[in-house]
PDB file of N, CA and C in Angstrom:
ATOM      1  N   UNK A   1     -19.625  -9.483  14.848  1.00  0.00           N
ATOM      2  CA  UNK A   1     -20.227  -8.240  14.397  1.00  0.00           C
ATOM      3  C   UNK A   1     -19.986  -7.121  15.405  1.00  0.00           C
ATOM      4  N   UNK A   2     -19.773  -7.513  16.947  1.00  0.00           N
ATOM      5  CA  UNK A   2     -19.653  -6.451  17.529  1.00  0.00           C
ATOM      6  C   UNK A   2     -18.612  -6.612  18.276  1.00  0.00           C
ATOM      7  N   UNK A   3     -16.838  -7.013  17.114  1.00  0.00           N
ATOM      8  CA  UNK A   3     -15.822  -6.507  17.449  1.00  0.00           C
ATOM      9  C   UNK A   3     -15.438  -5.255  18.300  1.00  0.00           C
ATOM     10  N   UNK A   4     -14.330  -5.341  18.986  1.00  0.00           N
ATOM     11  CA  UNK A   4     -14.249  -4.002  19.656  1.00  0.00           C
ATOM     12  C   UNK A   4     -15.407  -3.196  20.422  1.00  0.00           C
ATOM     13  N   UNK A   5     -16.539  -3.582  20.437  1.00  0.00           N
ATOM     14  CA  UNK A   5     -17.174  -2.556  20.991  1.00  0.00           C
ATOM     15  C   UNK A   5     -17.085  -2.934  22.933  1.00  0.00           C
ATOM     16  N   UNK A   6     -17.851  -2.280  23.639  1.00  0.00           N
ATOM     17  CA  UNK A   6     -17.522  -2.135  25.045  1.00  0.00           C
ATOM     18  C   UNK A   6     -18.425  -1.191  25.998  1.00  0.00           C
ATOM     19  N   UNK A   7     -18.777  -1.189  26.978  1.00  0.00           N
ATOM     20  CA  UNK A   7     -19.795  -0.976  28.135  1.00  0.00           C
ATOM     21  C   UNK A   7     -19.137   0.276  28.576  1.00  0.00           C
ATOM     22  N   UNK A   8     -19.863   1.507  28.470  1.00  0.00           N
ATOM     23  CA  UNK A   8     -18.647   2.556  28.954  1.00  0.00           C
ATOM     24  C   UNK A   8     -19.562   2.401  30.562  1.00  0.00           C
ATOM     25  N   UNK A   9     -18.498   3.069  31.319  1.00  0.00           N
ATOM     26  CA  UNK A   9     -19.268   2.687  33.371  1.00  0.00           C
ATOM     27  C   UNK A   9     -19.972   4.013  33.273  1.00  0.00           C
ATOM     28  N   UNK A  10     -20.159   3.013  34.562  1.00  0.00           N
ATOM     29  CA  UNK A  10     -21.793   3.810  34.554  1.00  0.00           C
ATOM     30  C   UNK A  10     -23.283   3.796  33.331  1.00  0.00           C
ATOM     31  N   UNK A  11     -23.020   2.433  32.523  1.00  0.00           N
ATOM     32  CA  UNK A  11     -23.671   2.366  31.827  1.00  0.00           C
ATOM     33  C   UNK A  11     -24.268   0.901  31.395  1.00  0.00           C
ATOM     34  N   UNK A  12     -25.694   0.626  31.307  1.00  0.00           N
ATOM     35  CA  UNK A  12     -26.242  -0.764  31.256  1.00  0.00           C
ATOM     36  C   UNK A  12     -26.662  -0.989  29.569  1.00  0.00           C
ATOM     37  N   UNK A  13     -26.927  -2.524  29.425  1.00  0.00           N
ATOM     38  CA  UNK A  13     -27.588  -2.456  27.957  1.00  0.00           C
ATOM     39  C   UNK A  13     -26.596  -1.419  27.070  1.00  0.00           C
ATOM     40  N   UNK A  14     -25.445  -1.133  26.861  1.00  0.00           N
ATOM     41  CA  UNK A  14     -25.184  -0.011  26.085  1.00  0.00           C
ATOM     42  C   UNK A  14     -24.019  -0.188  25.731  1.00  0.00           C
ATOM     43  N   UNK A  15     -23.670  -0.759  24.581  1.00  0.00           N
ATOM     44  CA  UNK A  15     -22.689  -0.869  24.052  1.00  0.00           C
ATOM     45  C   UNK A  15     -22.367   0.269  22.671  1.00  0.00           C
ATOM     46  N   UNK A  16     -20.480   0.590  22.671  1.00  0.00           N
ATOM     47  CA  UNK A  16     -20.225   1.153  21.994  1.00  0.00           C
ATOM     48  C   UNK A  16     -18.937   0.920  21.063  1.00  0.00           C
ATOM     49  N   UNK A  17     -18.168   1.972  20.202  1.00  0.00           N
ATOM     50  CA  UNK A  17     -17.266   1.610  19.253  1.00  0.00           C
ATOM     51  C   UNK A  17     -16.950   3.010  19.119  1.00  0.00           C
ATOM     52  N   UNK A  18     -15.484   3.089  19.994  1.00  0.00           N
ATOM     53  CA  UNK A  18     -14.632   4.383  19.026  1.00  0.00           C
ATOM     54  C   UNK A  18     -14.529   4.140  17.665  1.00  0.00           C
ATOM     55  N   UNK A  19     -14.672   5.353  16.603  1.00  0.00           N
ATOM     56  CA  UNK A  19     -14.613   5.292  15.834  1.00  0.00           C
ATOM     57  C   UNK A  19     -13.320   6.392  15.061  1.00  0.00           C
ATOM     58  N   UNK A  20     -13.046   7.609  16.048  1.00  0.00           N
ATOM     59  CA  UNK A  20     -12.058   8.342  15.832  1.00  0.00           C
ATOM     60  C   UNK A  20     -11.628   8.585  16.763  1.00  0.00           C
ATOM     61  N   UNK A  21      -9.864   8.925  16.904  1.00  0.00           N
ATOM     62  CA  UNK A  21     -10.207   9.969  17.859  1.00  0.00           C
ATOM     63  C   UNK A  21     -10.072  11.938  17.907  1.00  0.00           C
ATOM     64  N   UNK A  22      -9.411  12.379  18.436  1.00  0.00           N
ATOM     65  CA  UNK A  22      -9.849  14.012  18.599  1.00  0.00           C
ATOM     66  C   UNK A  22      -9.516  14.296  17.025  1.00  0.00           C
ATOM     67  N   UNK A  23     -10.690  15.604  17.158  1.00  0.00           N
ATOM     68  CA  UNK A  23     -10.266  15.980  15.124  1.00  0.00           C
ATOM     69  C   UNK A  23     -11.078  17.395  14.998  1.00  0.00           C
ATOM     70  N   UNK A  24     -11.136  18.351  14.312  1.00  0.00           N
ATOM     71  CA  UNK A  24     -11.754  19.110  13.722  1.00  0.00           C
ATOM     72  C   UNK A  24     -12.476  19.023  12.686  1.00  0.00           C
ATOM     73  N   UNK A  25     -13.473  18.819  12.600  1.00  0.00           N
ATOM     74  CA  UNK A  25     -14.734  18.881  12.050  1.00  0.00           C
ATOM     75  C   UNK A  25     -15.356  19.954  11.202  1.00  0.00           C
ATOM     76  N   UNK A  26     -15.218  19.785   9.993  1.00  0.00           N
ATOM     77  CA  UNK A  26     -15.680  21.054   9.307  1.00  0.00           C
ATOM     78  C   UNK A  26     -17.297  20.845   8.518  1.00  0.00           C
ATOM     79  N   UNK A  27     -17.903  19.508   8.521  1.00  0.00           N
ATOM     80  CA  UNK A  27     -18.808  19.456   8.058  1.00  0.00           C
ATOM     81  C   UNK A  27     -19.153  17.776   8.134  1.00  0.00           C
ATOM     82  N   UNK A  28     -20.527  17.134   8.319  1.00  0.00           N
ATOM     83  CA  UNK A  28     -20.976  15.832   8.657  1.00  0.00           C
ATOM     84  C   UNK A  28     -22.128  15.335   7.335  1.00  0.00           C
ATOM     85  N   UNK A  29     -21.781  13.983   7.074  1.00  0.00           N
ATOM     86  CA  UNK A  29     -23.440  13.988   6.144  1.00  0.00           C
ATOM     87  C   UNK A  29     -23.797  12.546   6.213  1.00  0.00           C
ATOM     88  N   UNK A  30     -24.970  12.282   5.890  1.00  0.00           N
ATOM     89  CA  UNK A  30     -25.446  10.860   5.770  1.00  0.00           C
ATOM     90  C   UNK A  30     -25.527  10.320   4.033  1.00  0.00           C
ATOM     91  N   UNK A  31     -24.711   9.302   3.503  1.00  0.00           N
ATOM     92  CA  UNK A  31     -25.140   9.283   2.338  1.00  0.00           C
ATOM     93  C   UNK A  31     -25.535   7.883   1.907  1.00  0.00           C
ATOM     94  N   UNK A  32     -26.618   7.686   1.170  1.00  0.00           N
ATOM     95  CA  UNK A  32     -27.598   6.500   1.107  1.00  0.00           C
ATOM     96  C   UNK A  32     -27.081   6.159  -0.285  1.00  0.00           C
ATOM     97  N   UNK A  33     -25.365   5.489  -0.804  1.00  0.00           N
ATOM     98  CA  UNK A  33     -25.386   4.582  -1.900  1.00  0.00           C
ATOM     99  C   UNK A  33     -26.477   3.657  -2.418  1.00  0.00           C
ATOM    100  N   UNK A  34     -27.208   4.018  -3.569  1.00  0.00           N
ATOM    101  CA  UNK A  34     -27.599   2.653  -4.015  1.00  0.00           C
ATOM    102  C   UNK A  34     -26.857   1.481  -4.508  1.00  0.00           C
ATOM    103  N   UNK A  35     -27.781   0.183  -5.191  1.00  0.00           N
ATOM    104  CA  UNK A  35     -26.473  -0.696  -5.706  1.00  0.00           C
ATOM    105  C   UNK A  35     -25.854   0.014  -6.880  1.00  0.00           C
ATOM    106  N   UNK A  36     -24.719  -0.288  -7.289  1.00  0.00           N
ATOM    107  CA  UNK A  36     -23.702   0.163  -7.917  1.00  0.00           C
ATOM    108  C   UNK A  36     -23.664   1.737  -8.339  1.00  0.00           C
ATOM    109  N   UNK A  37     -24.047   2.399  -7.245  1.00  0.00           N
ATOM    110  CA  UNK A  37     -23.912   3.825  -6.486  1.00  0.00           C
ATOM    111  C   UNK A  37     -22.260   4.378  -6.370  1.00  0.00           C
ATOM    112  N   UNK A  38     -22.378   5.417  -5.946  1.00  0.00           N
ATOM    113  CA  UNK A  38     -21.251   6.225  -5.517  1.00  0.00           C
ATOM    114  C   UNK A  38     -20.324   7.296  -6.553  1.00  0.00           C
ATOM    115  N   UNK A  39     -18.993   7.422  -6.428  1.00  0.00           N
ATOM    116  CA  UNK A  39     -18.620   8.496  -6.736  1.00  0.00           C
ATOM    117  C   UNK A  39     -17.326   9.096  -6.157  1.00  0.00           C
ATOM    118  N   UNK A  40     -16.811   9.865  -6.967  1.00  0.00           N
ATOM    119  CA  UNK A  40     -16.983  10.533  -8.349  1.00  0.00           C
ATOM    120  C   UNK A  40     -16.454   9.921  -8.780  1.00  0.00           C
ATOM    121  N   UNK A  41     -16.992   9.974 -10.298  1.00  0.00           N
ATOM    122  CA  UNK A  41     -16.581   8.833 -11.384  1.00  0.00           C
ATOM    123  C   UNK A  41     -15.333   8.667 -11.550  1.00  0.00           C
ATOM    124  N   UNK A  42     -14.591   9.962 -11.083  1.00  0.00           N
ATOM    125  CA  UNK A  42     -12.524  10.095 -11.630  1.00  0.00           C
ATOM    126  C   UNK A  42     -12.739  10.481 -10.100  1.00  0.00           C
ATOM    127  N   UNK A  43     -11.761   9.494  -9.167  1.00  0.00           N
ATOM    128  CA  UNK A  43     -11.120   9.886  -8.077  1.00  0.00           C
ATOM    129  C   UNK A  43     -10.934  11.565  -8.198  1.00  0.00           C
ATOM    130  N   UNK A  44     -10.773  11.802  -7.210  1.00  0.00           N
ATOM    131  CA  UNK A  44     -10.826  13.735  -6.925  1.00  0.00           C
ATOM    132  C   UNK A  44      -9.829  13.389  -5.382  1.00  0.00           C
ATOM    133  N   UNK A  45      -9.223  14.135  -5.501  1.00  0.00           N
ATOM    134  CA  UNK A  45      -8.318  15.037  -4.150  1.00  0.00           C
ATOM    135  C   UNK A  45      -9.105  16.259  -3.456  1.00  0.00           C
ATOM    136  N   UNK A  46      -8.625  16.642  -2.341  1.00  0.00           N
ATOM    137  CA  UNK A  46      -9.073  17.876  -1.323  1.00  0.00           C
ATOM    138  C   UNK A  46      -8.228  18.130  -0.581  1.00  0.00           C
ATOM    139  N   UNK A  47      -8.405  19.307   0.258  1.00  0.00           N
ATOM    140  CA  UNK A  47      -7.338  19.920   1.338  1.00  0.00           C
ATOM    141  C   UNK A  47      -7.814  18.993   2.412  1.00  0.00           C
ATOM    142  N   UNK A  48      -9.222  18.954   2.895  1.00  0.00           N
ATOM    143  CA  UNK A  48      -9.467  17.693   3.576  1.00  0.00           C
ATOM    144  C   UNK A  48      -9.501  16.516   4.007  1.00  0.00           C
ATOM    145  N   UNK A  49      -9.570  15.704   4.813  1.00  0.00           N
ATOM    146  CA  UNK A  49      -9.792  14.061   4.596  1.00  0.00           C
ATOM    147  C   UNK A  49     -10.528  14.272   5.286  1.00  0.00           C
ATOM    148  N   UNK A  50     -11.176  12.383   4.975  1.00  0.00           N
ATOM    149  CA  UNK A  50     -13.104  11.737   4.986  1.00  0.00           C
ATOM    150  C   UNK A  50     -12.455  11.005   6.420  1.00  0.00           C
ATOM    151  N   UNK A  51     -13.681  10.831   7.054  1.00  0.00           N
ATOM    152  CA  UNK A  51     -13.497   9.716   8.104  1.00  0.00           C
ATOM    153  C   UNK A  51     -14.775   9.223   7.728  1.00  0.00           C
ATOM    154  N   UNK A  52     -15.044   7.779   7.036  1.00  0.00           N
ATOM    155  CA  UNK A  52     -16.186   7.229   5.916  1.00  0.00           C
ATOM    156  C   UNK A  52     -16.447   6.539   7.476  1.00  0.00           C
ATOM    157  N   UNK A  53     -17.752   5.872   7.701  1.00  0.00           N
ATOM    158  CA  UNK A  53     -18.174   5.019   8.508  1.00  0.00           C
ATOM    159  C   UNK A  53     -19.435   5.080   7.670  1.00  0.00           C
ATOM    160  N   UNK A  54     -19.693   2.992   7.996  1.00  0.00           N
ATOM    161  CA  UNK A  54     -21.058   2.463   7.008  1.00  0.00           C
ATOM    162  C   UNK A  54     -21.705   2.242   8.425  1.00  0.00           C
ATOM    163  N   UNK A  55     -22.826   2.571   8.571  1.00  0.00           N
ATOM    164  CA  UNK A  55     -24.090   2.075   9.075  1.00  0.00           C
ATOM    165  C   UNK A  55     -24.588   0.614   8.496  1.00  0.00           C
ATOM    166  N   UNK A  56     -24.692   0.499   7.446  1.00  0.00           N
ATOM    167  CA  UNK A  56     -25.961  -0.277   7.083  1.00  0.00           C
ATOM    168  C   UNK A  56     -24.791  -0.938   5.218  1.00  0.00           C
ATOM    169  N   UNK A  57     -24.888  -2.356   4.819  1.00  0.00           N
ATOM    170  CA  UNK A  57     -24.332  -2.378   3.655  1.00  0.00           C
ATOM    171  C   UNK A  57     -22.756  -2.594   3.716  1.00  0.00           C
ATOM    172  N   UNK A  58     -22.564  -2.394   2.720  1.00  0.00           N
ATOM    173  CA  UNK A  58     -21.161  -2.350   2.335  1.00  0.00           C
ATOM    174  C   UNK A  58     -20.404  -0.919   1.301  1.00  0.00           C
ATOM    175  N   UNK A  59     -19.383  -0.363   1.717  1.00  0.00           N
ATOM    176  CA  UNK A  59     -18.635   0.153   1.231  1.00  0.00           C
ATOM    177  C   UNK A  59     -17.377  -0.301  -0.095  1.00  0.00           C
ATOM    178  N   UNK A  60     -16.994   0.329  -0.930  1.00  0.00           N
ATOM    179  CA  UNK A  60     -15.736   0.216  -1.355  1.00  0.00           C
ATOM    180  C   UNK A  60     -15.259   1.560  -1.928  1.00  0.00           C
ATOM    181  N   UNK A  61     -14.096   1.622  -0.891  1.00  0.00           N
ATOM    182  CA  UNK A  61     -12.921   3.095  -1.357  1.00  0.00           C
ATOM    183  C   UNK A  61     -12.323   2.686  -2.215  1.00  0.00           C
ATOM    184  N   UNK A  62     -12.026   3.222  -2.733  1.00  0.00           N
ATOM    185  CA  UNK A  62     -10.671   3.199  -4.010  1.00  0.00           C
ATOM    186  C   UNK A  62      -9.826   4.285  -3.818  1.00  0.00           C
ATOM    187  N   UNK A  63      -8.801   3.792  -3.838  1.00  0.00           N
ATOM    188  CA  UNK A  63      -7.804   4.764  -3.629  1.00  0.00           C
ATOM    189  C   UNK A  63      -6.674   4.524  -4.727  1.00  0.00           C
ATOM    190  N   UNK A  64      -6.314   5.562  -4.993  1.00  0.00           N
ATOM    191  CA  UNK A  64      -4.594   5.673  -5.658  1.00  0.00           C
ATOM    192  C   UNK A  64      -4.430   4.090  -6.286  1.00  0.00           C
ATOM    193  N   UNK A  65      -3.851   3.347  -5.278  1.00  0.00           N
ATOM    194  CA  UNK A  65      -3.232   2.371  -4.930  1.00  0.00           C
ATOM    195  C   UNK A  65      -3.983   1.463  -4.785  1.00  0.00           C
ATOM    196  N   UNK A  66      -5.021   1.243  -3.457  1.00  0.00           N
ATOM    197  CA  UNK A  66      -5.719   0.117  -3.605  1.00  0.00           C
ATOM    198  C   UNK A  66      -7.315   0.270  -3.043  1.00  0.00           C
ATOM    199  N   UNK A  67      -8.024  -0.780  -2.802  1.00  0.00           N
ATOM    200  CA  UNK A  67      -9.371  -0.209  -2.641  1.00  0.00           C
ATOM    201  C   UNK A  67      -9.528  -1.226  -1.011  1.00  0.00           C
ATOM    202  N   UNK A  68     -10.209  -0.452   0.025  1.00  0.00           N
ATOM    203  CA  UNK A  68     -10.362  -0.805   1.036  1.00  0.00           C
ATOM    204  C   UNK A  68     -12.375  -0.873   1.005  1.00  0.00           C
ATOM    205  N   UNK A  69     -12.484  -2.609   1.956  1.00  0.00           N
ATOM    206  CA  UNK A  69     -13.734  -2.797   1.912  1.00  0.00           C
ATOM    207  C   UNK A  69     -14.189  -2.166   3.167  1.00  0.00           C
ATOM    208  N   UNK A  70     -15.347  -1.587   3.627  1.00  0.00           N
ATOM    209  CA  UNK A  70     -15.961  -1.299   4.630  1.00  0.00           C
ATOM    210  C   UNK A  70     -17.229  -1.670   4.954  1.00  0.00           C
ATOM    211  N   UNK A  71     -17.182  -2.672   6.231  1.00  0.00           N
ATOM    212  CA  UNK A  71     -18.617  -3.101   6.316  1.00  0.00           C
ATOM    213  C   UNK A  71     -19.398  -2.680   7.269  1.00  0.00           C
ATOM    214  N   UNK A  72     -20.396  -2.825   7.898  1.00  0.00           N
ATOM    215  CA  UNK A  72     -21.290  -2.188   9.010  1.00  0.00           C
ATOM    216  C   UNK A  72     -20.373  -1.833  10.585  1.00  0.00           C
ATOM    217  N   UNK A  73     -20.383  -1.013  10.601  1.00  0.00           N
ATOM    218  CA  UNK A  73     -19.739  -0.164  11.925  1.00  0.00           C
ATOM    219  C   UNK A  73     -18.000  -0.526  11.832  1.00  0.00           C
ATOM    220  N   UNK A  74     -17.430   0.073  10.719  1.00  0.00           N
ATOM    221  CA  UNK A  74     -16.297  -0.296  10.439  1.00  0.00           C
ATOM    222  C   UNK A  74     -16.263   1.403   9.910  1.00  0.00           C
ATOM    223  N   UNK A  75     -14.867   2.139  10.091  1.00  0.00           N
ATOM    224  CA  UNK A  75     -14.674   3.266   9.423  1.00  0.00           C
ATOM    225  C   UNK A  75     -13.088   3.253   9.114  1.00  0.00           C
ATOM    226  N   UNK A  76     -13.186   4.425   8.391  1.00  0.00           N
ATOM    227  CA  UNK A  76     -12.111   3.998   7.507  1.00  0.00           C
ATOM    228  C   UNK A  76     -11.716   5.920   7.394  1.00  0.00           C
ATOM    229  N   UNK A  77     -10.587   6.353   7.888  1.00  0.00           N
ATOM    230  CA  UNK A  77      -9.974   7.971   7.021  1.00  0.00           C
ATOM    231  C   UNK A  77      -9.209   7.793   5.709  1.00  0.00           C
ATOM    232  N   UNK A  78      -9.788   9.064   4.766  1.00  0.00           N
ATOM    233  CA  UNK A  78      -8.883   8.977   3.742  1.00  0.00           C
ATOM    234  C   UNK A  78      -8.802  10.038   4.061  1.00  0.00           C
ATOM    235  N   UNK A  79      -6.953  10.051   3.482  1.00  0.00           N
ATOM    236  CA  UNK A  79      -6.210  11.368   3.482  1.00  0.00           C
ATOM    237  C   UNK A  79      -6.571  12.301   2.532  1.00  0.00           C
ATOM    238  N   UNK A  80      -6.901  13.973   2.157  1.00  0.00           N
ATOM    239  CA  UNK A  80      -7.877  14.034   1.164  1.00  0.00           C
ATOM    240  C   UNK A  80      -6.855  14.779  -0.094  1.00  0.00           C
ATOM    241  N   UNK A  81      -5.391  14.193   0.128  1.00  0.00           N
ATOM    242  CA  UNK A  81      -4.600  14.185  -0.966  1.00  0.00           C
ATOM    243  C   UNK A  81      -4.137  13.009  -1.311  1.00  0.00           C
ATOM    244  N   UNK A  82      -4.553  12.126  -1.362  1.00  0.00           N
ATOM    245  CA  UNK A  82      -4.699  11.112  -1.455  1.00  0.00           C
ATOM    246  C   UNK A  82      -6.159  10.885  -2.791  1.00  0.00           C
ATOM    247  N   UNK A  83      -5.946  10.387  -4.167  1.00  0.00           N
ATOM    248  CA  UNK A  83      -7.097  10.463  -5.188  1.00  0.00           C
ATOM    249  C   UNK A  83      -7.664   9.275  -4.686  1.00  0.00           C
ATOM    250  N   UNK A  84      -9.245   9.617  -4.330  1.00  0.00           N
ATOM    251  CA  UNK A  84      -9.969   8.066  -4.227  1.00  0.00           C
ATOM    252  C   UNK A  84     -11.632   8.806  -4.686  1.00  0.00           C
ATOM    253  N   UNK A  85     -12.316   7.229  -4.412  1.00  0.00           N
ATOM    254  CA  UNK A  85     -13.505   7.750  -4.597  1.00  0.00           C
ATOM    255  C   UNK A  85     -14.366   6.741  -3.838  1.00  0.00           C
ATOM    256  N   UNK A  86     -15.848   7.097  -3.240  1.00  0.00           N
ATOM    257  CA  UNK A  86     -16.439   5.689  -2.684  1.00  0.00           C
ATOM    258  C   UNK A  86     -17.338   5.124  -3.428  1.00  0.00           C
ATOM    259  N   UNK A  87     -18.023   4.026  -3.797  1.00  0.00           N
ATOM    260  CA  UNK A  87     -18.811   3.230  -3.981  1.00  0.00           C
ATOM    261  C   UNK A  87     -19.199   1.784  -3.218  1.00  0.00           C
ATOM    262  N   UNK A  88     -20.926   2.031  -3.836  1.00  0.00           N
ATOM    263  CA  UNK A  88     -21.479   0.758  -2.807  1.00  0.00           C
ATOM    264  C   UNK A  88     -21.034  -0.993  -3.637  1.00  0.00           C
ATOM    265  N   UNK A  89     -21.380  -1.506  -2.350  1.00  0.00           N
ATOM    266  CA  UNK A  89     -20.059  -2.713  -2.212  1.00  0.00           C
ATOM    267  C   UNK A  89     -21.461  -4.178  -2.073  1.00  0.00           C
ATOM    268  N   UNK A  90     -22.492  -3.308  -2.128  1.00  0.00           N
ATOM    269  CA  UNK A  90     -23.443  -4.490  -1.459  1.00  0.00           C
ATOM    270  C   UNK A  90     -24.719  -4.565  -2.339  1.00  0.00           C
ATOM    271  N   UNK A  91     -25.685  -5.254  -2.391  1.00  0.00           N
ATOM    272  CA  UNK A  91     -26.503  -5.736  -3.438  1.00  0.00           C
ATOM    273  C   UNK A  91     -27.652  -4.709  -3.236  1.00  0.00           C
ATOM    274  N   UNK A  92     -27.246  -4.099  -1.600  1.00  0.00           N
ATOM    275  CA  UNK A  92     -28.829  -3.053  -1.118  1.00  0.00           C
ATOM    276  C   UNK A  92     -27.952  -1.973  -1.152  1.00  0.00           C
ATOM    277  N   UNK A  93     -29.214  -1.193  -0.448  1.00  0.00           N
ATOM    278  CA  UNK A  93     -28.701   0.260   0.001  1.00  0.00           C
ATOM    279  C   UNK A  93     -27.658   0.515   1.091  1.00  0.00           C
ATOM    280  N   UNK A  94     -26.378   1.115   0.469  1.00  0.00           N
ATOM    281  CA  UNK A  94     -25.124   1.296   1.761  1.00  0.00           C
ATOM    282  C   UNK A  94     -25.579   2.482   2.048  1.00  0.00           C
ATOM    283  N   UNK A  95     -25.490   2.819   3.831  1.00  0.00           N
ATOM    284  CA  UNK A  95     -25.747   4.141   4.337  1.00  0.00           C
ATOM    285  C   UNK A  95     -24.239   4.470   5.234  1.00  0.00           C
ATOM    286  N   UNK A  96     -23.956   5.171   4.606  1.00  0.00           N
ATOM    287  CA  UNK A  96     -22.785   5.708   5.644  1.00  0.00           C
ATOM    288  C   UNK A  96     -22.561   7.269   5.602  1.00  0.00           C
ATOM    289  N   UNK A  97     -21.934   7.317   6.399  1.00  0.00           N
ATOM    290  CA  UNK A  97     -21.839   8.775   7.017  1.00  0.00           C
ATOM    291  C   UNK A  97     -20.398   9.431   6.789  1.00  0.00           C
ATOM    292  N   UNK A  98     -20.627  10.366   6.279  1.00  0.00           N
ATOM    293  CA  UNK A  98     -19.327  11.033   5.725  1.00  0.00           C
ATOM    294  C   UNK A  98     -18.903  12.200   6.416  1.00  0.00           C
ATOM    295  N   UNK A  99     -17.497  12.578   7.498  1.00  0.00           N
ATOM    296  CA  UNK A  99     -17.008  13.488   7.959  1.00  0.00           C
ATOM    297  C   UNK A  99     -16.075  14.348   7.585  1.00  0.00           C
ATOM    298  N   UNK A 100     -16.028  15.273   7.474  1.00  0.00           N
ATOM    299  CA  UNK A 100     -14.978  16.309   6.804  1.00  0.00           C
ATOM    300  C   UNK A 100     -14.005  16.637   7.729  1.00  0.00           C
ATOM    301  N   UNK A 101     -13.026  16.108   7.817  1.00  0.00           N
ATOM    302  CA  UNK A 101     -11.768  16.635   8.489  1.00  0.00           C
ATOM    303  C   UNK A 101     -10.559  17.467   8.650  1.00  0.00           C
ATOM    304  N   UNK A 102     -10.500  18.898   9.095  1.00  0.00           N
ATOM    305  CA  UNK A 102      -9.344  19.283   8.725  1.00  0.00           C
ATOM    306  C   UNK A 102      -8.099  18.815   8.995  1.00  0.00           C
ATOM    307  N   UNK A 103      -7.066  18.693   8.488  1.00  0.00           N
ATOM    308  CA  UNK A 103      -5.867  18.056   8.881  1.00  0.00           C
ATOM    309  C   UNK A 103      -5.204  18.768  10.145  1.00  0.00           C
ATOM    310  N   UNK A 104      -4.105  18.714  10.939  1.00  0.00           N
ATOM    311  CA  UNK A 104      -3.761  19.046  12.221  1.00  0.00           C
ATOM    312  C   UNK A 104      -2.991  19.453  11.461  1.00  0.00           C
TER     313      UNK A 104
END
């Protein structure tokens, strides 16, 4: 469960997990899927891409092509020309956090 994570120095009890790295940020949110939750019903495109990370539950992206699972402290970018959409993956409430990215 706590793949990858690591002790940054100078630091006790405190473990962590890159999750991106450098990016522009145009907007952050928390979103609380219920079971068989999520959205939008027809995949949608944007000038943007998501950098999805689950807290709590399970994820499932769908994309174009194929659908990627996401489970607790696992994140995942979609490109936001790229058609997908997310939904919850788990029997409870998925909480994950949704980042708006401008492209470089």
């Amino acid at each position: 469960m706590q793949d990858n994570f690591f002790t940054p120095p100078e630091h006790v009890h405190f473990l962590a997990k890159k999750l991106y790295g450098n990016a522009v940020i145009s907007d952050c949110s928390i979103a609380y899927l219920e079971q068989n939750g999520g959205g939008p019903l027809q995949n949608h495109t944007h000038a943007h891409d998501h950098l999805f990370i689950v807290t709590q539950g399970e994820a499932e992206i769908k994309l174009q092509d194929k659908s990627v699972i996401l489970r607790k402290n696992e994140s995942y970018l979609v490109k936001g020309m790229i058609p997908h959409s997310v939904w919850n993956h788990a029997e409870q409430t998925t909480v994950m956090i949704g980042i708006s990215i401008m492209p470089a």
